[in-house]
C-alpha atoms as a PDB file:
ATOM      1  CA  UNK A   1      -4.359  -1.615  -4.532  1.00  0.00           C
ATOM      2  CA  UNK A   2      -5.873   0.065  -1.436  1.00  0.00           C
ATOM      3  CA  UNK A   3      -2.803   1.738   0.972  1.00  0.00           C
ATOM      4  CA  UNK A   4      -2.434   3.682   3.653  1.00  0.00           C
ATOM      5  CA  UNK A   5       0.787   6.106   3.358  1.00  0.00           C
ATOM      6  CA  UNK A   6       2.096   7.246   6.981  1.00  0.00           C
ATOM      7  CA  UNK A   7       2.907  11.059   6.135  1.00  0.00           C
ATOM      8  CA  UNK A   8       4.645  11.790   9.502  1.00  0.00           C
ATOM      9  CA  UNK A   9       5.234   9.294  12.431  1.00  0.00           C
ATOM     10  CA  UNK A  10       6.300  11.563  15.516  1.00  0.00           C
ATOM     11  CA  UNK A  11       4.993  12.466  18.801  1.00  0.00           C
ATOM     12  CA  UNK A  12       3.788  16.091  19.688  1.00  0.00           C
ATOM     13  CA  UNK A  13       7.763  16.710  19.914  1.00  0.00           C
ATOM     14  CA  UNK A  14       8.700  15.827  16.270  1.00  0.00           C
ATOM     15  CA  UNK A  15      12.117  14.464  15.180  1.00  0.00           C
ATOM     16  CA  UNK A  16      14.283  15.102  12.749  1.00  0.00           C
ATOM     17  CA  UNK A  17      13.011  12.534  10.313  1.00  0.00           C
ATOM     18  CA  UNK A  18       9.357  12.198  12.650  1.00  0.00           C
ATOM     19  CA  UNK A  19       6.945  14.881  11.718  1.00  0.00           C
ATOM     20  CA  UNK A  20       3.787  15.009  13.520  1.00  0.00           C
ATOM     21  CA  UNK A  21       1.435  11.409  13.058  1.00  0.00           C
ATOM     22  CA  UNK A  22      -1.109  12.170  10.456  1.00  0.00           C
ATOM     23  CA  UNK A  23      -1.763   9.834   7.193  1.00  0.00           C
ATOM     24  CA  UNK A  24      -3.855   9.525   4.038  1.00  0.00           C
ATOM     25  CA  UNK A  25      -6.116   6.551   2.596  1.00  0.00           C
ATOM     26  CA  UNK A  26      -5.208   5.760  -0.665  1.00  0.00           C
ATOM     27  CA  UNK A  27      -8.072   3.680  -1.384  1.00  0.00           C
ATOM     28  CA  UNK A  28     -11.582   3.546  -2.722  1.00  0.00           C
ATOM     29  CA  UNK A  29     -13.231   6.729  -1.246  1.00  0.00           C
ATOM     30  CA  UNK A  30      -9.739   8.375  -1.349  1.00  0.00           C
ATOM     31  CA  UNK A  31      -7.743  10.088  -1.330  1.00  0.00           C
ATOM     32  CA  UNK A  32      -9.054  10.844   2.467  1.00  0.00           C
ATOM     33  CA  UNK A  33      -6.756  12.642   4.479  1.00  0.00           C
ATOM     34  CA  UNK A  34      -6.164  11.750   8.301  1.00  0.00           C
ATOM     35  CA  UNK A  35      -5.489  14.628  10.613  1.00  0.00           C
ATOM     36  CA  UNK A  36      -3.102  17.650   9.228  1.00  0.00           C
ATOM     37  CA  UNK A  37       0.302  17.538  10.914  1.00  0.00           C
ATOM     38  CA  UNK A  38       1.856  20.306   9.429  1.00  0.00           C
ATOM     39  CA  UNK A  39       3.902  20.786   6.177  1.00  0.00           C
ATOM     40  CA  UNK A  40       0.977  18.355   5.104  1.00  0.00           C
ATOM     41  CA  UNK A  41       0.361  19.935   1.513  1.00  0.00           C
ATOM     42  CA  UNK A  42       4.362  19.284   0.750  1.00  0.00           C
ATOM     43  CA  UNK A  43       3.874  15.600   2.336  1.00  0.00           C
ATOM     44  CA  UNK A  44       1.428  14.876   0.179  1.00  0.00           C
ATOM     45  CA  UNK A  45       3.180  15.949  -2.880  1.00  0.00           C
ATOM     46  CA  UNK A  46       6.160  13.705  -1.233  1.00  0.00           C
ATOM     47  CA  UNK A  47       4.350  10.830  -1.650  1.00  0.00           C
ATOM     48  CA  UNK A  48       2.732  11.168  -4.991  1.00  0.00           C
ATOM     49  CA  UNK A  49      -0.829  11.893  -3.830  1.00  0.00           C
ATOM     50  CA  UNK A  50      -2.214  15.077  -5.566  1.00  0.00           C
ATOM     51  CA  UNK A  51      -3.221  17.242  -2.559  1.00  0.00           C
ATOM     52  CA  UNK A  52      -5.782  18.917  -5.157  1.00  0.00           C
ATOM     53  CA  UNK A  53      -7.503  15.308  -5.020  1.00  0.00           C
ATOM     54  CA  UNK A  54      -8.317  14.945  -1.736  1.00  0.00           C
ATOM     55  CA  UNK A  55     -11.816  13.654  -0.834  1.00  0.00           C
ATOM     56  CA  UNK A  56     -11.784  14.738   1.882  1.00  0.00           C
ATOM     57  CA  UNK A  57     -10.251  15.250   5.510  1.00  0.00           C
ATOM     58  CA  UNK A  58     -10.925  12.818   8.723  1.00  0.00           C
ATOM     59  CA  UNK A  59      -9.313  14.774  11.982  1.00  0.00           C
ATOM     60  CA  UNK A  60      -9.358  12.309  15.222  1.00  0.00           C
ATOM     61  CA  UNK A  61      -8.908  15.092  17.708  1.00  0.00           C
ATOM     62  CA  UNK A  62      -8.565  18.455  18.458  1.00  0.00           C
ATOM     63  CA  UNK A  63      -4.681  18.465  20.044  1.00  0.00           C
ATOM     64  CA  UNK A  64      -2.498  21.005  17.911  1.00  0.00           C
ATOM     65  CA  UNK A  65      -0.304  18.565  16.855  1.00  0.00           C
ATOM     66  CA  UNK A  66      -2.847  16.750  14.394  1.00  0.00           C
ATOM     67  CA  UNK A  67      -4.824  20.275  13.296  1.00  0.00           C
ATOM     68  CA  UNK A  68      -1.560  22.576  12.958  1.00  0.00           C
ATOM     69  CA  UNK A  69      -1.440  21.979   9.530  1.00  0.00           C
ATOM     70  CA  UNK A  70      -5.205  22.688   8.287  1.00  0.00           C
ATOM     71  CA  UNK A  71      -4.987  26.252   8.449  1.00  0.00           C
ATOM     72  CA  UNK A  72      -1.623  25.916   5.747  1.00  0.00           C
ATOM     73  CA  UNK A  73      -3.144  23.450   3.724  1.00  0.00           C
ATOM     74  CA  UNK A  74      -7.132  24.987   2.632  1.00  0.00           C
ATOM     75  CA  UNK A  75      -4.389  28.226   1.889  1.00  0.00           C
ATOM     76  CA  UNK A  76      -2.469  26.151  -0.331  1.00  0.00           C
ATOM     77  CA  UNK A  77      -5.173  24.252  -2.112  1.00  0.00           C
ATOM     78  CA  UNK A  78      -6.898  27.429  -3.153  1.00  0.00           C
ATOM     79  CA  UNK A  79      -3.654  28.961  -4.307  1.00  0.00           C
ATOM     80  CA  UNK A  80      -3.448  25.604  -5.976  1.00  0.00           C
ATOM     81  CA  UNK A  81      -6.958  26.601  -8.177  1.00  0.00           C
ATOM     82  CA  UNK A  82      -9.227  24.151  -6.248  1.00  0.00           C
ATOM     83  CA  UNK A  83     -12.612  25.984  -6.329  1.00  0.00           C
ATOM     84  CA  UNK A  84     -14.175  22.446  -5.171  1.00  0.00           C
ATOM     85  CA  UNK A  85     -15.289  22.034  -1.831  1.00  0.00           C
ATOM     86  CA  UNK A  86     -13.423  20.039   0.730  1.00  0.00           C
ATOM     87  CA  UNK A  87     -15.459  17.900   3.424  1.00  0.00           C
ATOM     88  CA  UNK A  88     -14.178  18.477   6.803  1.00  0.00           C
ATOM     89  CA  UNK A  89     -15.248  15.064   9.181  1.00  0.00           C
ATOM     90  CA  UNK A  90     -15.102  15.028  12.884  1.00  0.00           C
ATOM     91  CA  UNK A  91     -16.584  15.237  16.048  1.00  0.00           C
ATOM     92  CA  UNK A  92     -18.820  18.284  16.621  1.00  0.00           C
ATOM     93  CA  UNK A  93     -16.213  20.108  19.376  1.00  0.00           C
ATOM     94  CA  UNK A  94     -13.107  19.125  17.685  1.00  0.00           C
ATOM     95  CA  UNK A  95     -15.093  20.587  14.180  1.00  0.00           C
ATOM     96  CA  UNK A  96     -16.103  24.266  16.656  1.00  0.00           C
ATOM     97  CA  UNK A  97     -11.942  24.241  17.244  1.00  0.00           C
ATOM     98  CA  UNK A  98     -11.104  23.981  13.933  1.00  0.00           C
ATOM     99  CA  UNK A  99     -13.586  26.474  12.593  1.00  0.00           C
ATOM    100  CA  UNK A 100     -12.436  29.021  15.343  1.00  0.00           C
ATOM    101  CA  UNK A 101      -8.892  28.477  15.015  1.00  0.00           C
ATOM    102  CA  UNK A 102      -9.066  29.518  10.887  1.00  0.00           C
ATOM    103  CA  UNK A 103     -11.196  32.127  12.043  1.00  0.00           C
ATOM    104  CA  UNK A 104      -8.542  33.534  14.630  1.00  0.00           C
ATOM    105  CA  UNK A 105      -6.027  32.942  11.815  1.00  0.00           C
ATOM    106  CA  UNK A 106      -8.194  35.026   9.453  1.00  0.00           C
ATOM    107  CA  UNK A 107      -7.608  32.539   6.776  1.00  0.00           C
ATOM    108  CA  UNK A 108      -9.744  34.191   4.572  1.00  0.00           C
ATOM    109  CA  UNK A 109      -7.972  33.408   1.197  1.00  0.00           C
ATOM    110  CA  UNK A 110      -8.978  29.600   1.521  1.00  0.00           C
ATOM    111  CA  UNK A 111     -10.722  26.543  -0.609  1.00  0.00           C
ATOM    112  CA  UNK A 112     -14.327  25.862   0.136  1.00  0.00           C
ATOM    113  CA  UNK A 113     -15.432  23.897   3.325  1.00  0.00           C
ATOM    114  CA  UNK A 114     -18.333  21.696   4.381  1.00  0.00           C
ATOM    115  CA  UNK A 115     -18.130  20.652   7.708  1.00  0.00           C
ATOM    116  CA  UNK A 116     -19.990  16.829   8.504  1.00  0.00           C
ATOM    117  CA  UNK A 117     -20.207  15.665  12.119  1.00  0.00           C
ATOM    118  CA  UNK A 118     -18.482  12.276  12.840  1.00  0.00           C
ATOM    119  CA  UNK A 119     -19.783  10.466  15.682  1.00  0.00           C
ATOM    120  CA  UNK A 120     -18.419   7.385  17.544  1.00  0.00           C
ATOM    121  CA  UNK A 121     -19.776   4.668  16.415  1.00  0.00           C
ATOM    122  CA  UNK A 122     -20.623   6.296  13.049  1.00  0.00           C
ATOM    123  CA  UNK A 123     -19.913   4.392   9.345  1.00  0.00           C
ATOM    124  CA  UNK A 124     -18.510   6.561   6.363  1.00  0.00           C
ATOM    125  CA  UNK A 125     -19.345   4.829   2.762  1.00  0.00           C
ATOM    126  CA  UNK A 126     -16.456   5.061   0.781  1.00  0.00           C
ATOM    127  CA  UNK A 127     -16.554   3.342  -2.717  1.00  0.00           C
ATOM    128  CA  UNK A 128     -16.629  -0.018  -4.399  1.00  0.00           C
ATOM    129  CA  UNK A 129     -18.587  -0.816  -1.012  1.00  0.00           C
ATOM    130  CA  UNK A 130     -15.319   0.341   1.321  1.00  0.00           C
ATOM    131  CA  UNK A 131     -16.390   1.806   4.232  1.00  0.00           C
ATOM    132  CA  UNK A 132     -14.729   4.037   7.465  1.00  0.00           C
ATOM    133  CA  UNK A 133     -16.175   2.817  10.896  1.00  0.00           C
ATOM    134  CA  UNK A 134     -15.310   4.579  14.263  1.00  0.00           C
ATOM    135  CA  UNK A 135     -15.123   4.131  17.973  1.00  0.00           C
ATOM    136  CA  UNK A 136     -14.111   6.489  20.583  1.00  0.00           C
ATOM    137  CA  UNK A 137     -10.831   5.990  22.527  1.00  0.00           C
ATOM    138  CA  UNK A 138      -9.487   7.021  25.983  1.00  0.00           C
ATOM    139  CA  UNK A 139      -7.798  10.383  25.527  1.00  0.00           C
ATOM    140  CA  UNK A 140      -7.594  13.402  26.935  1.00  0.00           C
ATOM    141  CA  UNK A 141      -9.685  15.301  24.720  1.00  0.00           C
ATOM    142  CA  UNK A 142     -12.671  13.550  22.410  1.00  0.00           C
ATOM    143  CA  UNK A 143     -10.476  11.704  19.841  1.00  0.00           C
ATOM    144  CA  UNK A 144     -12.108   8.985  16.830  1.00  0.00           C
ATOM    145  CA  UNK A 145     -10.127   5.855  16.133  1.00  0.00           C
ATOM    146  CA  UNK A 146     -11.092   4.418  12.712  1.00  0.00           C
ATOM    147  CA  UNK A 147     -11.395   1.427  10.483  1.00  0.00           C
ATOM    148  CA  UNK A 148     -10.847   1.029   6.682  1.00  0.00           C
ATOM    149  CA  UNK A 149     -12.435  -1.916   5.574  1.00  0.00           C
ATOM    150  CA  UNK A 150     -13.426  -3.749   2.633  1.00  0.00           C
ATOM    151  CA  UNK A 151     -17.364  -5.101   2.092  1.00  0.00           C
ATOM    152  CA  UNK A 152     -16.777  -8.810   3.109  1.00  0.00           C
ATOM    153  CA  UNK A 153     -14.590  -7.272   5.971  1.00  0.00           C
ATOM    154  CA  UNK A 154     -11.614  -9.478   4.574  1.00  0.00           C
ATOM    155  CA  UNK A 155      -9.568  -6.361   4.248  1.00  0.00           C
ATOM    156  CA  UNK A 156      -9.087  -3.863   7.044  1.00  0.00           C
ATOM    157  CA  UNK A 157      -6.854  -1.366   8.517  1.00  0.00           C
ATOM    158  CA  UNK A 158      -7.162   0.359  11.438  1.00  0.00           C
ATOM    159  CA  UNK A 159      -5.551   3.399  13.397  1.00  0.00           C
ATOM    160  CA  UNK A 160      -5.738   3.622  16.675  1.00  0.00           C
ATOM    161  CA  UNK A 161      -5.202   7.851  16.839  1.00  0.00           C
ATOM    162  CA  UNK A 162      -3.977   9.304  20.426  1.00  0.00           C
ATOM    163  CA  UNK A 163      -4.949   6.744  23.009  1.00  0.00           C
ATOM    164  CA  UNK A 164      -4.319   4.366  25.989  1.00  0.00           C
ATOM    165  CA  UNK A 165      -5.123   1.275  26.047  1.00  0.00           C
ATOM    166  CA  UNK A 166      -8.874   0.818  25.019  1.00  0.00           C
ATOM    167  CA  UNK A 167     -11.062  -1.744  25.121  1.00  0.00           C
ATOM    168  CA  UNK A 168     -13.652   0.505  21.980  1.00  0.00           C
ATOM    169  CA  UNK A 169     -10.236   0.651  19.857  1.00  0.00           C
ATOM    170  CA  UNK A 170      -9.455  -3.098  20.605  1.00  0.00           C
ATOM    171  CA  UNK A 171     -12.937  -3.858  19.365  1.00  0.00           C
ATOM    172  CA  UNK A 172     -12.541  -2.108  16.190  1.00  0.00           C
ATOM    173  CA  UNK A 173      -9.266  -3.598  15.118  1.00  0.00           C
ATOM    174  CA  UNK A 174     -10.433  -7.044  15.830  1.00  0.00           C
ATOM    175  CA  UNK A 175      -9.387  -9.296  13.027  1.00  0.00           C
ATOM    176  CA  UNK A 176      -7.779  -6.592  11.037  1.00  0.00           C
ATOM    177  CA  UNK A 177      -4.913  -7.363   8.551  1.00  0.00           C
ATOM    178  CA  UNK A 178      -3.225  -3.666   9.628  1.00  0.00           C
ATOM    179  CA  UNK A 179      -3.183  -2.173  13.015  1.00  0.00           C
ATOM    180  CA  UNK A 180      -1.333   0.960  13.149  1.00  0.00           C
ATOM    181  CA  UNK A 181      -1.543   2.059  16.583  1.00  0.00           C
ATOM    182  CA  UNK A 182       0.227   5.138  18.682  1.00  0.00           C
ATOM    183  CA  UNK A 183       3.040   4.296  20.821  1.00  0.00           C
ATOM    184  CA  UNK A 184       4.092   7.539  22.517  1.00  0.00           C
ATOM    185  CA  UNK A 185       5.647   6.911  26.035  1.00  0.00           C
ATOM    186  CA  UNK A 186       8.015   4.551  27.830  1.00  0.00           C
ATOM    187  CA  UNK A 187       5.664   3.833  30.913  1.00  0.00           C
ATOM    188  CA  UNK A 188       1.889   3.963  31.090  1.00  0.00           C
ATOM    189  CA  UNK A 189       0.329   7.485  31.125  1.00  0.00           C
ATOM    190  CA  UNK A 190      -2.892   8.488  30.784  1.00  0.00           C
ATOM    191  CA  UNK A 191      -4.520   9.055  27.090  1.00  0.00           C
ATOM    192  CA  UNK A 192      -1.260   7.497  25.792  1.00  0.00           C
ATOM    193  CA  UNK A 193       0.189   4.057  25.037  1.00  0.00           C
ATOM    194  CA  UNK A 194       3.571   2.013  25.703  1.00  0.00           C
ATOM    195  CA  UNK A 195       5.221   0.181  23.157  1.00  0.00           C
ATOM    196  CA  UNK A 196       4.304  -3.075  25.171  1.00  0.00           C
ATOM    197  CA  UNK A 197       0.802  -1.837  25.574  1.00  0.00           C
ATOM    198  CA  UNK A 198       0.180  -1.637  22.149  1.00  0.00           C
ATOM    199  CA  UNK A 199       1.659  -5.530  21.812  1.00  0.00           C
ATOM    200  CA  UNK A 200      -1.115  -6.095  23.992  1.00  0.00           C
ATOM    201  CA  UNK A 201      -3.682  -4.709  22.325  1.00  0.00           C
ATOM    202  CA  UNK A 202      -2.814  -6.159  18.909  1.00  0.00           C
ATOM    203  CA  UNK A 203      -2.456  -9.535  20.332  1.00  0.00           C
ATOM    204  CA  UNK A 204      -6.194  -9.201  21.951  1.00  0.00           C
ATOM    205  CA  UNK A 205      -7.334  -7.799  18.423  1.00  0.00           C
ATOM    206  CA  UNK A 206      -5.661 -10.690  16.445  1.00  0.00           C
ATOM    207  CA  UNK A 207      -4.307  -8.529  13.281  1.00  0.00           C
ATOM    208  CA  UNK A 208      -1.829  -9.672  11.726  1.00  0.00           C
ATOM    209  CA  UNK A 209       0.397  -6.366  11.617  1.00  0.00           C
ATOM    210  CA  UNK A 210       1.299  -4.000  13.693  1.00  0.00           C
ATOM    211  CA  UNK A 211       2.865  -0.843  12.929  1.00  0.00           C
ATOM    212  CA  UNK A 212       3.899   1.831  15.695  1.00  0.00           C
ATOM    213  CA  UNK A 213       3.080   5.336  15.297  1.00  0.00           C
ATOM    214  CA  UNK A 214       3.019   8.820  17.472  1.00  0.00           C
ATOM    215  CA  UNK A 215       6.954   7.334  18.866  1.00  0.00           C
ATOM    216  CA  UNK A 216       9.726   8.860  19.138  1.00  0.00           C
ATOM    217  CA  UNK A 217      13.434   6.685  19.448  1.00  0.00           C
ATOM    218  CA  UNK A 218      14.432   9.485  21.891  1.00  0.00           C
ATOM    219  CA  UNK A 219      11.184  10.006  24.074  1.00  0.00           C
ATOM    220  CA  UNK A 220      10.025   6.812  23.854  1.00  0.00           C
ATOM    221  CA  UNK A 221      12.552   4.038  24.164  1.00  0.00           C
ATOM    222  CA  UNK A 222      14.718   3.228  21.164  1.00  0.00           C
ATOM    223  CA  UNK A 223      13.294   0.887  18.706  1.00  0.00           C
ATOM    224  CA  UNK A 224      14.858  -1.998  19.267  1.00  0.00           C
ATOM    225  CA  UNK A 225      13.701  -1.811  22.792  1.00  0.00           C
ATOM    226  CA  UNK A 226      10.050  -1.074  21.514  1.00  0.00           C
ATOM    227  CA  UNK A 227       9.899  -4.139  19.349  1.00  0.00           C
ATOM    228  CA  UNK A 228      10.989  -5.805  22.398  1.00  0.00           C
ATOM    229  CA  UNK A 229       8.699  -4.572  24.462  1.00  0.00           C
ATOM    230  CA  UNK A 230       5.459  -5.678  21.771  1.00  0.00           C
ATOM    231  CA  UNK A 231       6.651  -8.942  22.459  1.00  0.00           C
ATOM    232  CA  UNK A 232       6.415  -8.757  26.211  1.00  0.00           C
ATOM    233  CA  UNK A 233       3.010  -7.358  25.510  1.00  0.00           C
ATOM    234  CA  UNK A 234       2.297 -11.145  23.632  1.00  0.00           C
ATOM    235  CA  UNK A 235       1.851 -10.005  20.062  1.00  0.00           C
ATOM    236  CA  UNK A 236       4.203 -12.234  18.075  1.00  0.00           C
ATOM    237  CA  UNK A 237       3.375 -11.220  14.111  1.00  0.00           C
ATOM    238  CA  UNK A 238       4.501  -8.859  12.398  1.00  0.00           C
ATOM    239  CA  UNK A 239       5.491  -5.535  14.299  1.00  0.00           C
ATOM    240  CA  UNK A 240       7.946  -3.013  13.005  1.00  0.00           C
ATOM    241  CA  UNK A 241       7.632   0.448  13.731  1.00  0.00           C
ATOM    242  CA  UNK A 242       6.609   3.293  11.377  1.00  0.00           C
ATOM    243  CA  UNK A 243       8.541   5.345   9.049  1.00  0.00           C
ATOM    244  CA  UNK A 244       8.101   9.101   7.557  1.00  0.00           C
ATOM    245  CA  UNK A 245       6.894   8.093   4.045  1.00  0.00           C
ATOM    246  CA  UNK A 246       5.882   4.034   4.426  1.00  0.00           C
ATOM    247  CA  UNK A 247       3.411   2.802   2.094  1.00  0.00           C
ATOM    248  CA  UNK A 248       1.112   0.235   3.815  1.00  0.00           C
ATOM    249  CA  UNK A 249      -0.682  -1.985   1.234  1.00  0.00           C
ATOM    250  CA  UNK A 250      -3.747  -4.182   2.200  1.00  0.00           C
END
């Protein structure tokens, strides 16, 4: 069964039990790893996903908090035996940060890379007809949102990465069964999302979950006051928000 597993849940200020927001598909195509918020080899293991596996590596944006962990991770893998490349997707200038910050780090002890330019807009083939769409969202540096989905588009889960409210990420989550979307501060601030504002978005995408992400119960608002506040926004399914850990099955 096709699942996304949230391997950390924090903002840019992690929490004791919140690491840094970054996930992996479990699916057809998979296992594809989402950004690289640090101890991400040992999070993988964690969960049961073999990080010697991977597919491959999607990374939304170039803000430390979602890269931090690359560097540690290609170290790992090779010490791990993996002689196999690892695809590297992204947009071309968060792709030139990555590549210079390994470089800075002389990580020269590392698996193979290929590096593949992921543009907004752009669709990924998976397997078994699965495919990863993207759309750009508001942030403060170039950042992708993206779309699981299945080939009748019947079965789709989306993630909103670091973003305020956006009518591109709205777009893309239309209809899906899983929006997991970032909910990092208690009042609107630019290239970031309330609780309520994500309620708002959900409800004008129609999915039928919603699952909170890039929060913090301390910098944010606690959660029952976040829940709250998705229902001010007018989203009335399903809304919880996300754990370290939590396996989300489509």
């Amino acid at each position: 069964m096709p699942r996304i597993i949230l391997l950390g849940t924090g903002t840019g200020l992690p929490d004791h039990d919140r690491g840094h927001t970054h996930l992996v598909w479990d699916g057809p195509g998979g296992p594809l790893l989402v950004d690289a918020g640090g101890s991400t080899y040992q999070r993988l293991l964690q969960a049961a996903i073999d990080p010697q596996s991977l597919a491959g590596v999607v990374v939304t944006h170039s803000h430390c908090d979602h890269i931090n962990g690359l560097p540690s991770l290609i170290f790992s893998l090779r010490l791990g035996g993996r002689v196999t490349p690892l695809p590297i997707y992204g947009l071309e200038p968060t792709l030139a940060i990555l590549r210079a910050t390994i470089e800075a780090m002389r990580v020269e002890f590392h698996v193979p890379l290929t590096w593949h330019t992921l543009d907004a807009g752009a669709i990924l083939p998976l397997a078994e007809g699965w495919q990863l769409r993207t759309a750009l969202t508001a942030h403060s540096r170039p950042c992708l949102a993206l779309r699981f989905e299945a080939p009748a588009h019947d079965q789709a889960v989306v993630y909103s990465a670091d973003t305020e409210p956006c009518p591109a990420v709205a777009a893309l989550a239309a209809g899906a069964q899983v929006l997991i979307h970032e909910a990092t501060t208690p009042a609107p601030f630019a290239g970031h999302t309330t609780p309520r504002q994500s309620g708002a978005v959900a409800a004008t995408a129609g999915v039928k979950r919603l699952i909170l992400v890039h929060y913090s119960p301390r910098w944010t608002m606690p959660e029952a006051d976040a829940l709250a506040e998705v229902r001010a926004g007018g989203f009335t399914a399903q809304a919880e928000v996300g754990r370290d850990g939590q396996v989300i099955e489509l």
